[in-house]
N, C-alpha and C. Protein backbone atom coordinates (compact mmCIF):
# COMPACT_ATOMS: atom_id res chain seq x y z
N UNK A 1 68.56 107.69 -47.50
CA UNK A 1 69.25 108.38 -46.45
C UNK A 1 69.71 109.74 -46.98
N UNK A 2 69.72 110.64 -45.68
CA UNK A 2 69.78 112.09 -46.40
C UNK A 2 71.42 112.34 -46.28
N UNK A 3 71.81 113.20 -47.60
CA UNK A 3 73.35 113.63 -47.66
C UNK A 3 73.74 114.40 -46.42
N UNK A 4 74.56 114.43 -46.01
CA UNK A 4 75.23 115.32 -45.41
C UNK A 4 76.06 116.50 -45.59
N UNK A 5 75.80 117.83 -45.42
CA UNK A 5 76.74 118.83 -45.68
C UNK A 5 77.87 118.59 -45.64
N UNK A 6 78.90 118.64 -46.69
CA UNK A 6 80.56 118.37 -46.55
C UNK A 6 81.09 119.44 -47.01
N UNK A 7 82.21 119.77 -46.49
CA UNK A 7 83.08 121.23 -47.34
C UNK A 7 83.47 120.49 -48.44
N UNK A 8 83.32 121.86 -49.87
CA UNK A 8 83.64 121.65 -50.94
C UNK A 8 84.96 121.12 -51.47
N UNK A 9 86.28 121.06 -50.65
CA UNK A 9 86.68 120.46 -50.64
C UNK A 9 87.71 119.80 -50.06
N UNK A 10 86.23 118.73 -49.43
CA UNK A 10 86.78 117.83 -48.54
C UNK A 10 86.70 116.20 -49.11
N UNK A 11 86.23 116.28 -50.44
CA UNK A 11 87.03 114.94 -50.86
C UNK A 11 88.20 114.71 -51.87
N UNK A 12 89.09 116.21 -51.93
CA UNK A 12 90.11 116.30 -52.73
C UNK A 12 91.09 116.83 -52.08
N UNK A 13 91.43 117.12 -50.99
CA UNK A 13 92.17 118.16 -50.24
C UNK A 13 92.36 117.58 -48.81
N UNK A 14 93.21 117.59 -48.41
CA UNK A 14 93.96 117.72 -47.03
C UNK A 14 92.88 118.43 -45.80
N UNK A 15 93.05 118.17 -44.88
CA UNK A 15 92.35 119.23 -43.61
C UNK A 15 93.27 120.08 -43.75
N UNK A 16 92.29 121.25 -42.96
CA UNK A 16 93.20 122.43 -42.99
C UNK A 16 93.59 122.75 -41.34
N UNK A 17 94.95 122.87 -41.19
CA UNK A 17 95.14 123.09 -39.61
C UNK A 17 94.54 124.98 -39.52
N UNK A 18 94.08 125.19 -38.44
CA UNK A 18 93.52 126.01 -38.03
C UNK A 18 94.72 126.94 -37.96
N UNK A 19 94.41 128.05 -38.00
CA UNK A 19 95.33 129.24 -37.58
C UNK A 19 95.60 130.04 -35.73
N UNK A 20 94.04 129.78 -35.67
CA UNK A 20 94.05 130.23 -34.37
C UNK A 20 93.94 129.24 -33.57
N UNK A 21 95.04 129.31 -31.89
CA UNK A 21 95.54 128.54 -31.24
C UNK A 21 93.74 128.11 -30.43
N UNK A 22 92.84 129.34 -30.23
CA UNK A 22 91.83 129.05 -29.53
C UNK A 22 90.94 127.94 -30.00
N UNK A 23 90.95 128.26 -31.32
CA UNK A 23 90.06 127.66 -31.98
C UNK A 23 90.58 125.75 -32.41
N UNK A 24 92.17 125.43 -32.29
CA UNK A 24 92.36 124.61 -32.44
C UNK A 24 91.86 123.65 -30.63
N UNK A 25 92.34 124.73 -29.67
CA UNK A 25 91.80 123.94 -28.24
C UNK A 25 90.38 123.35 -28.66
N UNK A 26 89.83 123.96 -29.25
CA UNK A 26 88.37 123.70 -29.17
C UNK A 26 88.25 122.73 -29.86
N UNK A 27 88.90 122.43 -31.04
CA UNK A 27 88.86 120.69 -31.79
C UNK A 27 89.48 120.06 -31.08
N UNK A 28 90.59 120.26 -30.67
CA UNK A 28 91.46 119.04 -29.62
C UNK A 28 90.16 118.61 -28.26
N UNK A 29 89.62 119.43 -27.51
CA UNK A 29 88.58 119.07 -26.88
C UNK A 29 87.32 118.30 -27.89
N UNK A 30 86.89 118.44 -28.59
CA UNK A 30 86.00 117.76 -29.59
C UNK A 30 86.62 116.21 -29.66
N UNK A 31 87.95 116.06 -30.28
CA UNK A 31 88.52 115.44 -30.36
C UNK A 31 88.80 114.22 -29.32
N UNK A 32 88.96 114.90 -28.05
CA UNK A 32 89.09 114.36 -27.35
C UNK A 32 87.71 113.21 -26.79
N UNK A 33 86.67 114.14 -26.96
CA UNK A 33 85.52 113.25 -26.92
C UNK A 33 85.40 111.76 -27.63
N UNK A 34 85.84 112.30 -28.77
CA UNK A 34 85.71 110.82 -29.85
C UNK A 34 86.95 110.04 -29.32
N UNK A 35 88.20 110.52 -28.53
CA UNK A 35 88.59 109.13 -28.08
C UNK A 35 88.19 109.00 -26.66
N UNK A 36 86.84 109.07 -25.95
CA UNK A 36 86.48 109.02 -24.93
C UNK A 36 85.73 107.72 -25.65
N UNK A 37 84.93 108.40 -26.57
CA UNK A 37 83.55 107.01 -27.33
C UNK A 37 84.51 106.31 -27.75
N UNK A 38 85.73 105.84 -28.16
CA UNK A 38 86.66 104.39 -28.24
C UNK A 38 87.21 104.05 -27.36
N UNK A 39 86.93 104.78 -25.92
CA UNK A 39 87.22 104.20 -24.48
C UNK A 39 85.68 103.33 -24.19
N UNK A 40 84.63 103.68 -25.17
CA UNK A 40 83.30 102.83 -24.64
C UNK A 40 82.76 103.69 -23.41
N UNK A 41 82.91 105.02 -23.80
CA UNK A 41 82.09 106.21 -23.22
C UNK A 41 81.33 106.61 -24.35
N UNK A 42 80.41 105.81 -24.57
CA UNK A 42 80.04 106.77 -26.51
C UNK A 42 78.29 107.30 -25.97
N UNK A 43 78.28 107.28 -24.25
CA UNK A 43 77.21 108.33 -23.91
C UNK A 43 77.47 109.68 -23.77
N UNK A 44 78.44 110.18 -23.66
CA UNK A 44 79.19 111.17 -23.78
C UNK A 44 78.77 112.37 -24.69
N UNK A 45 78.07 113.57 -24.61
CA UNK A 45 77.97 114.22 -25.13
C UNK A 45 78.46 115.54 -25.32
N UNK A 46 78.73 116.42 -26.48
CA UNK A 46 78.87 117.62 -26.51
C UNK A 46 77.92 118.86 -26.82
N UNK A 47 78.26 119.80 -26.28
CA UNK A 47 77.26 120.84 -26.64
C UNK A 47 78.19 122.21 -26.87
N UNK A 48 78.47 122.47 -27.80
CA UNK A 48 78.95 123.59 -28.21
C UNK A 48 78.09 125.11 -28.65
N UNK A 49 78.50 125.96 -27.99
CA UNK A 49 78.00 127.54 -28.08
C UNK A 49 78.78 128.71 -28.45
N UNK A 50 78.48 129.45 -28.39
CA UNK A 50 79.26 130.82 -28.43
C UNK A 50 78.74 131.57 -27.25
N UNK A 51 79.28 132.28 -26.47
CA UNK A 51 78.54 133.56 -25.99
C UNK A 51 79.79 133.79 -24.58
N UNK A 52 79.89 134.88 -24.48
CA UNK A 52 79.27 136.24 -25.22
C UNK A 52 80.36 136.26 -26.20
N UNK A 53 81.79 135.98 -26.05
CA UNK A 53 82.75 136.27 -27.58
C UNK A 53 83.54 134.96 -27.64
N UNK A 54 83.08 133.91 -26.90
CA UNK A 54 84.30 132.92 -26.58
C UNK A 54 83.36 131.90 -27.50
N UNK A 55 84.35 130.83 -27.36
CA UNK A 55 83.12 128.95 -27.93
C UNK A 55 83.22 128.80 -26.46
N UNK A 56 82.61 128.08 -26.65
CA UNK A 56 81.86 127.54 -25.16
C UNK A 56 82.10 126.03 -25.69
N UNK A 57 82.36 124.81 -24.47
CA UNK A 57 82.24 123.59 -24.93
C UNK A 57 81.66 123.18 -23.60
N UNK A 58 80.60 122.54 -23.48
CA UNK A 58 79.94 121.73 -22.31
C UNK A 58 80.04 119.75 -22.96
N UNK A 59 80.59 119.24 -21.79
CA UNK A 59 80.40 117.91 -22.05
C UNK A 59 79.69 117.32 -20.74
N UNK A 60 78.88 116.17 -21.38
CA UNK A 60 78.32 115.38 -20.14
C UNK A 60 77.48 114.45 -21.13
N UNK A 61 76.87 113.21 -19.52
CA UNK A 61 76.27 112.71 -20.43
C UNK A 61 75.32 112.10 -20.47
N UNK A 62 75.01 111.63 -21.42
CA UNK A 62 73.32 111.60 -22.17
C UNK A 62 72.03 112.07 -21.38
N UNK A 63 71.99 111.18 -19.94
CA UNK A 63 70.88 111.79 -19.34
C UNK A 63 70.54 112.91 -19.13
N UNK A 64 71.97 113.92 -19.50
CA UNK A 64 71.53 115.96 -18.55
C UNK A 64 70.99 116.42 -19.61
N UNK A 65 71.23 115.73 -21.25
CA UNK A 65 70.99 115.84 -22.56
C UNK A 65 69.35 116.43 -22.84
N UNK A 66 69.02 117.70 -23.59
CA UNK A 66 67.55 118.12 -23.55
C UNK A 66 67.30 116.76 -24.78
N UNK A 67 66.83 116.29 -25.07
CA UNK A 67 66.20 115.15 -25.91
C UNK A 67 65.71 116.09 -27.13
N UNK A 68 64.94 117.30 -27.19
CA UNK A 68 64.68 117.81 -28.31
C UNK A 68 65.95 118.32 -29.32
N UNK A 69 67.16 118.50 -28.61
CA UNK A 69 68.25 118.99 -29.79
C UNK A 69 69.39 117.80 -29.90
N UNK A 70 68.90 117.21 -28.63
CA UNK A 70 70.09 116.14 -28.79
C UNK A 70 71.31 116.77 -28.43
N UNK A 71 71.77 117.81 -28.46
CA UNK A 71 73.46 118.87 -27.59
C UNK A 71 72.93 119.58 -26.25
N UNK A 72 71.61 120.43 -26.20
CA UNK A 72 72.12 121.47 -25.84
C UNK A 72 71.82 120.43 -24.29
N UNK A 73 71.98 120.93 -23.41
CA UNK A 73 72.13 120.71 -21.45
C UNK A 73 70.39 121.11 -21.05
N UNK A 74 69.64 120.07 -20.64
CA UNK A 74 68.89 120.22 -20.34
C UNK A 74 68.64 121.49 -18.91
N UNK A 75 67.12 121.63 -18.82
CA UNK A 75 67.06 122.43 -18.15
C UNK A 75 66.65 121.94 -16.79
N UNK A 76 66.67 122.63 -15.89
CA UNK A 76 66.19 122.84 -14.32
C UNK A 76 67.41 121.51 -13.78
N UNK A 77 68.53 121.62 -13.95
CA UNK A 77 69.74 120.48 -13.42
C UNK A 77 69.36 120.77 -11.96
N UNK A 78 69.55 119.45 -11.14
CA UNK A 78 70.04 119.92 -9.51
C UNK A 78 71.40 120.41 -9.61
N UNK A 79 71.78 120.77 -8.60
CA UNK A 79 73.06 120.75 -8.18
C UNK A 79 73.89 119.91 -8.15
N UNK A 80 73.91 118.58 -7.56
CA UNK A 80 74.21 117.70 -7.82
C UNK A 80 74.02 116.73 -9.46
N UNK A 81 73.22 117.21 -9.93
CA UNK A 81 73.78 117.61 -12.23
C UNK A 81 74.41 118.17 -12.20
N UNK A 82 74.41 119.38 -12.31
CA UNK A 82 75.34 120.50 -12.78
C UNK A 82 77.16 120.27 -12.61
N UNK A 83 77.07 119.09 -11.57
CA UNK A 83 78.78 118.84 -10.99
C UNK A 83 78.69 117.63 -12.10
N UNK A 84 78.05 117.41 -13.15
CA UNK A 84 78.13 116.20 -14.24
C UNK A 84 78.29 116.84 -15.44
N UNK A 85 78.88 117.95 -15.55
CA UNK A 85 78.99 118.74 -16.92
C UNK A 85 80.02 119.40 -16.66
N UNK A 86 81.21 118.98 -17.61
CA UNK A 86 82.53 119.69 -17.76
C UNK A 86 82.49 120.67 -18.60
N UNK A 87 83.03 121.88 -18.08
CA UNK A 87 82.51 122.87 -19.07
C UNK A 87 84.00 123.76 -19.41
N UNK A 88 84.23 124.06 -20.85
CA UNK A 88 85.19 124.98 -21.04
C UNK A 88 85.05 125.98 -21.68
N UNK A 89 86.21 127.13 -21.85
CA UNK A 89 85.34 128.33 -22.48
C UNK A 89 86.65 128.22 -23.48
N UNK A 90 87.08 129.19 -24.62
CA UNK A 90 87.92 129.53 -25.07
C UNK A 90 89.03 130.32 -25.08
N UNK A 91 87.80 131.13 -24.11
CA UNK A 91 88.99 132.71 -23.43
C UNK A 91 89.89 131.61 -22.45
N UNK A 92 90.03 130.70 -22.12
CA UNK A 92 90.70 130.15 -21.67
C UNK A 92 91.83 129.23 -21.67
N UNK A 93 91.87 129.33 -23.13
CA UNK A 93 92.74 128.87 -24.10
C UNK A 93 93.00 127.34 -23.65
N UNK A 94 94.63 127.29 -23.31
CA UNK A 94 94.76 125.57 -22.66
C UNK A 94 94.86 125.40 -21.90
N UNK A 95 94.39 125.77 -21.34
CA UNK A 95 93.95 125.96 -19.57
C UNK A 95 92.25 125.12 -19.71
N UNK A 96 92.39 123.83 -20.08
CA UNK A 96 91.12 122.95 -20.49
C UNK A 96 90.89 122.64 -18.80
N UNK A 97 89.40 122.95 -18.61
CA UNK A 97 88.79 122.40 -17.43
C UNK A 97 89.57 123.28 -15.98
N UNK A 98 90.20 124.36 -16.09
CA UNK A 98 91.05 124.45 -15.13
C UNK A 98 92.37 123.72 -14.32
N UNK A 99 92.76 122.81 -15.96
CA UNK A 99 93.75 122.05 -15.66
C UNK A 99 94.96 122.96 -15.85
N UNK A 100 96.42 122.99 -15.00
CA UNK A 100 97.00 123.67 -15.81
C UNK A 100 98.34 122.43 -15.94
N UNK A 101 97.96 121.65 -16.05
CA UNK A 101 98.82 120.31 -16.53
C UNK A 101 98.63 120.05 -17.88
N UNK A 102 97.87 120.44 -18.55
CA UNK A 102 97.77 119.73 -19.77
C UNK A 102 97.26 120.70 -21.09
N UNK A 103 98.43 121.91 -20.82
CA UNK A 103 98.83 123.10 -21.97
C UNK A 103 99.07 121.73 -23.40
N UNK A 104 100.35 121.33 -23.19
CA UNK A 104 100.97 120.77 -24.36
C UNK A 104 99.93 118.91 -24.54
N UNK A 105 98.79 118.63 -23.86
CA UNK A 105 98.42 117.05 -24.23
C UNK A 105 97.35 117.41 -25.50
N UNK A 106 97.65 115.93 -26.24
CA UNK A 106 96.80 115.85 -26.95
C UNK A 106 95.39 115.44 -26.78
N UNK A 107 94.86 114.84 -27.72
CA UNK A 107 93.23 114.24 -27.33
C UNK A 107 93.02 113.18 -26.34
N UNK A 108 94.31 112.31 -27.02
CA UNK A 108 94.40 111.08 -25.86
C UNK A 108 94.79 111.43 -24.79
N UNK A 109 95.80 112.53 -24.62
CA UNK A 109 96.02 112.51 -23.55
C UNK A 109 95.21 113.50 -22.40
N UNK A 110 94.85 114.28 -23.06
CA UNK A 110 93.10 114.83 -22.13
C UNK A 110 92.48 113.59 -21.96
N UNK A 111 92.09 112.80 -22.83
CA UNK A 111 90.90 111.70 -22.33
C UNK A 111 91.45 110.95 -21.49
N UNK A 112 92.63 110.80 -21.23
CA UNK A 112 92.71 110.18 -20.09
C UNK A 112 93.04 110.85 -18.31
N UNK A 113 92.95 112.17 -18.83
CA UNK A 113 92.86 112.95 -17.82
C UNK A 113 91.74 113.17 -17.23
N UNK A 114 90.80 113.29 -18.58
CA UNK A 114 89.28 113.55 -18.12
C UNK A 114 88.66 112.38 -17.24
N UNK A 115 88.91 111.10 -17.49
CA UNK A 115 88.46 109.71 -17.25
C UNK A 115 89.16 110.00 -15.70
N UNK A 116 90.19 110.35 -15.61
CA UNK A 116 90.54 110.46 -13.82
C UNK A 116 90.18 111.33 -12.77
N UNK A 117 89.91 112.32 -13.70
CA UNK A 117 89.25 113.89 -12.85
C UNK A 117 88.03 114.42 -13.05
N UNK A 118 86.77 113.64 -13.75
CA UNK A 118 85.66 113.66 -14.18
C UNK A 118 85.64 111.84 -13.80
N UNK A 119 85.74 111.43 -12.96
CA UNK A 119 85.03 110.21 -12.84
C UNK A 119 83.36 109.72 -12.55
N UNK A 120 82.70 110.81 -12.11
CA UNK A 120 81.42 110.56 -12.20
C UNK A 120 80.66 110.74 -13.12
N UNK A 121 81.15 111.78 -14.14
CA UNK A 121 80.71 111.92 -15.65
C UNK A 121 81.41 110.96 -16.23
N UNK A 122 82.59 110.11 -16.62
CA UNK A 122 83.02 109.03 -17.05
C UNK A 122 81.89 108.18 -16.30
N UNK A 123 82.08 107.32 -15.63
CA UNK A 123 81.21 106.27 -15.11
C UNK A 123 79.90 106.27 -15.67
N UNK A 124 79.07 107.57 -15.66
CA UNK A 124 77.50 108.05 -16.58
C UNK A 124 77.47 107.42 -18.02
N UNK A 125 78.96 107.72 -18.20
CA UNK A 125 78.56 107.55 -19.67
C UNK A 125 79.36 107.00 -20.51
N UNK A 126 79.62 105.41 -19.93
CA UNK A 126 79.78 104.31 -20.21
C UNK A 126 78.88 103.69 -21.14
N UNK A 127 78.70 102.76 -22.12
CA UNK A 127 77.62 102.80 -23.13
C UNK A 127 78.04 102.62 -24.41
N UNK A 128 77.30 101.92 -25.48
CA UNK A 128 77.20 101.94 -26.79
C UNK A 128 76.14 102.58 -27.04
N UNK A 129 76.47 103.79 -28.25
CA UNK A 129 75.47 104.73 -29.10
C UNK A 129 76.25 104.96 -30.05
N UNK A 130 76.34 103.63 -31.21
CA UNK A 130 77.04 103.78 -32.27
C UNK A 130 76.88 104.90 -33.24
N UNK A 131 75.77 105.65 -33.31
CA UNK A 131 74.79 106.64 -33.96
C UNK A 131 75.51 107.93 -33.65
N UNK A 132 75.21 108.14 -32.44
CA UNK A 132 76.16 109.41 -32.07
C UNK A 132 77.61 109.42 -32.23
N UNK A 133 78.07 108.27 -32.15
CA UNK A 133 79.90 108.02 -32.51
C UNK A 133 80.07 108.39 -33.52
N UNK A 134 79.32 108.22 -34.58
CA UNK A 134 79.50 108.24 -36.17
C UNK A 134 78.92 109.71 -36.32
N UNK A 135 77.80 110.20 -35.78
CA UNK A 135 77.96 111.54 -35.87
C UNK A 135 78.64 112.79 -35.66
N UNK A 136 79.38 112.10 -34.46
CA UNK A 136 80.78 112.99 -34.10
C UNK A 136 81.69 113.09 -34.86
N UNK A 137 81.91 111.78 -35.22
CA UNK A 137 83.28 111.36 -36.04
C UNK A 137 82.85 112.35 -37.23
N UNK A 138 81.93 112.14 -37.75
CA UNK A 138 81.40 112.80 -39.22
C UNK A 138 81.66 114.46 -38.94
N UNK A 139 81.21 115.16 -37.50
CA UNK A 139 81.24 115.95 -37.52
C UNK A 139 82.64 116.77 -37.58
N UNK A 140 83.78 115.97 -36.59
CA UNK A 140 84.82 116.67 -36.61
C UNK A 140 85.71 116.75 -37.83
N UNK A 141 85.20 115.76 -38.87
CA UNK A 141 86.10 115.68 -40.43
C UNK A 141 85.53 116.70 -40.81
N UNK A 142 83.61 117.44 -40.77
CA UNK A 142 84.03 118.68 -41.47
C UNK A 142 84.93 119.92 -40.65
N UNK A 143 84.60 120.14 -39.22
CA UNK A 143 84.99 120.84 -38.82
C UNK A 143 87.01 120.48 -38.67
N UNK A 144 87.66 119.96 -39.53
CA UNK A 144 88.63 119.72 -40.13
C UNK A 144 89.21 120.31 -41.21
N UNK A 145 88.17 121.06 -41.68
CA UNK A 145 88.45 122.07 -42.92
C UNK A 145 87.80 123.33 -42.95
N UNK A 146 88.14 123.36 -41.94
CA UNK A 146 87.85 124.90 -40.86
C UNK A 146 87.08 125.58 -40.64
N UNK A 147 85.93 124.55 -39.78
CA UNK A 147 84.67 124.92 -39.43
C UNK A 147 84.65 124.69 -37.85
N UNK A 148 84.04 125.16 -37.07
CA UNK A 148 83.75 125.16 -35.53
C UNK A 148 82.30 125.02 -35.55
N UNK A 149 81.34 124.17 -34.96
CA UNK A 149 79.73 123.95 -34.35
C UNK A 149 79.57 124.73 -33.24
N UNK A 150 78.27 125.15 -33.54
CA UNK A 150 77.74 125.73 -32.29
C UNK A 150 76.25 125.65 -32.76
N UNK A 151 75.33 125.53 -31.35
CA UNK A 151 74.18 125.76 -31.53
C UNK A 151 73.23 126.70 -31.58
N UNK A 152 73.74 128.25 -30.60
CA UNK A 152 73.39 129.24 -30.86
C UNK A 152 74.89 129.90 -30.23
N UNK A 153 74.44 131.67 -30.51
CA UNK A 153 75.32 132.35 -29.84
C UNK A 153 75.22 133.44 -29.18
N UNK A 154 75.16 134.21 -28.69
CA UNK A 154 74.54 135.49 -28.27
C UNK A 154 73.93 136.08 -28.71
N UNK A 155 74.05 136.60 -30.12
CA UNK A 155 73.08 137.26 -31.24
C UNK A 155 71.71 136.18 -32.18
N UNK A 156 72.16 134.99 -31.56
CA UNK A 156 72.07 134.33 -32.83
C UNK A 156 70.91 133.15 -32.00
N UNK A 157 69.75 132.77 -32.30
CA UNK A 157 68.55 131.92 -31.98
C UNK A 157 69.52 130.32 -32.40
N UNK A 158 68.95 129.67 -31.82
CA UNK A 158 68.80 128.42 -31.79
C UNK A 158 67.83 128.16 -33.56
N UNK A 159 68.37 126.77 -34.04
CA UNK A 159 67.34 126.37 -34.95
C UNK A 159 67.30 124.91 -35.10
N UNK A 160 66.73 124.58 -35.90
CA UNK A 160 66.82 122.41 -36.03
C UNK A 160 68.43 121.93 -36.55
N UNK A 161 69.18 122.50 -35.91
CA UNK A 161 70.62 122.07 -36.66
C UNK A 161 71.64 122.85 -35.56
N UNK A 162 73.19 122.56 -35.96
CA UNK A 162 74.12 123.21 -35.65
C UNK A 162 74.81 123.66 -36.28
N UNK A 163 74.83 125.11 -36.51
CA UNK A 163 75.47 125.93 -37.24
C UNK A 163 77.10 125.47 -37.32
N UNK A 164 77.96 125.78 -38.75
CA UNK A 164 79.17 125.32 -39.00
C UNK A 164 80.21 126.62 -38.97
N UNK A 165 80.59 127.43 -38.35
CA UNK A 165 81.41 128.68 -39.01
C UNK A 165 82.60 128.61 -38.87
N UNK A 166 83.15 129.11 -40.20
CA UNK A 166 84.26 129.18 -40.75
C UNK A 166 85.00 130.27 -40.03
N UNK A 167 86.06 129.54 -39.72
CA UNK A 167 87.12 130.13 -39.20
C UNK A 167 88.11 130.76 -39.41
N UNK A 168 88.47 130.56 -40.72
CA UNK A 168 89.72 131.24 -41.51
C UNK A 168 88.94 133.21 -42.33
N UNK A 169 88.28 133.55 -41.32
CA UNK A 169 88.03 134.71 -42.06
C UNK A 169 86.29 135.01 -42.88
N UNK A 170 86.38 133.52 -43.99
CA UNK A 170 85.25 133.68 -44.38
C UNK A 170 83.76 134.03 -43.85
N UNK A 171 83.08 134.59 -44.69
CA UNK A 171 81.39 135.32 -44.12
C UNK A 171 80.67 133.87 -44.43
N UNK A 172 79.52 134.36 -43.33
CA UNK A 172 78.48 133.54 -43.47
C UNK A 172 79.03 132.14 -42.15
N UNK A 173 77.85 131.42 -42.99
CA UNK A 173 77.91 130.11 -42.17
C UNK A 173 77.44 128.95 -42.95
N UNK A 174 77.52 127.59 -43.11
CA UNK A 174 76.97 126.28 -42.73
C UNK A 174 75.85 125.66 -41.81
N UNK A 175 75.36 124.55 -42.32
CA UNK A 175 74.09 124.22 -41.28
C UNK A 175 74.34 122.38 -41.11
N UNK A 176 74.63 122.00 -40.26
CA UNK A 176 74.73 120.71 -39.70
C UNK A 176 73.85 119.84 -39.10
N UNK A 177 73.14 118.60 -39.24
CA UNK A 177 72.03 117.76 -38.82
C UNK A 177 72.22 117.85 -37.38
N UNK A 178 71.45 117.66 -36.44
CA UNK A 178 71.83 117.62 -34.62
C UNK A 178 71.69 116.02 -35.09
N UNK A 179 72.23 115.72 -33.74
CA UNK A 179 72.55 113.91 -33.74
C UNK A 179 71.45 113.61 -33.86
N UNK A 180 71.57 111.86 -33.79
CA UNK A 180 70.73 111.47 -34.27
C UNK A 180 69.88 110.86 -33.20
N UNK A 181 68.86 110.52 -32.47
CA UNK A 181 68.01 110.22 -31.20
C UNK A 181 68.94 109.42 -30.37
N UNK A 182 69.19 109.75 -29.25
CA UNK A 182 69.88 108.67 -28.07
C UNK A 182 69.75 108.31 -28.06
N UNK A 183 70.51 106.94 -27.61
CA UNK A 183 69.90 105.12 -26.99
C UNK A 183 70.03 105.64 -25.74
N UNK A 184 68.63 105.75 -25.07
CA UNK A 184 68.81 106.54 -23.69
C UNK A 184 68.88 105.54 -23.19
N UNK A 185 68.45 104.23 -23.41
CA UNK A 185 68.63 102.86 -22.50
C UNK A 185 69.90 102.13 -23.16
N UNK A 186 70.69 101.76 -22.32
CA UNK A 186 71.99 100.96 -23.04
C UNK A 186 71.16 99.50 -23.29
N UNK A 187 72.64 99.35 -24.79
CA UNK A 187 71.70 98.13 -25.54
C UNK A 187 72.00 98.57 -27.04
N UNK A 188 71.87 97.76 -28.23
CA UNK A 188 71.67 98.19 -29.54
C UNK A 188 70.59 97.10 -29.81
């Protein structure tokens, strides 16, 4: 089995809380996903972007999923898709989903907001995909030591992975595995 990219140090050291308030919305939404998959929503997917200066977070699930990256939102949605993908930006700080109830909630307490006001994307993506649970989970411990995912960004192409960038200032970037194949049929 192949290693996984980990920050250097992330098996001696504490997470690092983020500095910027935007950038922490954007893990608390991440976050929030993974306690959606211990509600036994673990069809549930994310797709994180950049463009044009914000993160972008799209959730929905599995079926709107392009199958070749495993994140990004497939193409040609009806209309009736497109109302199955919760989408947030960053310029929007905590103002998640156009809620303006839930400035001060945490993960749990978005996921249980989401589960009441996204009920047709909850209901979708009901399901065991232990694979993707564990890839999330894996993912948000690095992005815990102050990294944000995205798959492309305005300047920036798409490639076989999801880029990791550091948030506290530092240049460059990280490169992250895309999940691992859907259980597009429920079942293990």
């Amino acid at each position: 089995m192949a290693a996984i990219w980990l920050p250097p140090n992330a098996l001696n050291a504490k997470p690092i809380p983020f500095e910027s308030a935007q950038h922490r919305y954007l893990l608390r939404l991440i976050r929030m996903v993974a306690s959606l998959h211990k509600k036994g929503l673990q069809r549930l997917r994310i797709f994180p972007y950049i463009y044009p200066i914000a993160f972008r977070l799209e959730i929905l699930p599995v079926e709107l999923v392009e199958r070749k990256t495993g994140v990004r939102v497939r193409s040609g949605l009806t209309e009736q898709e497109n109302h199955l993908v919760a989408r947030y930006s960053s310029a929007n700080e905590k103002v998640f989903f156009g809620w303006q109830d839930a400035a001060s909630d945490d993960a749990d307490d978005l996921a249980l907001k989401f589960i009441a006001r996204f009920q047709a994307i909850s209901k979708l993506s009901q399901g065991v995909d232990w694979a993707y649970v564990g890839w999330l989970a894996t993912l948000i411990g690095v992005c815990e030591y102050g990294y944000l995912p995205y798959l492309f960004s305005e300047y920036e192409s798409e490639f076989d992975g999801l880029y990791l960038l550091p948030v506290d200032g530092r240049q460059g970037r990280e490169t992250f595995k895309l999940p691992p194949d859907a259980m597009w049929h429920d079942g293990v």
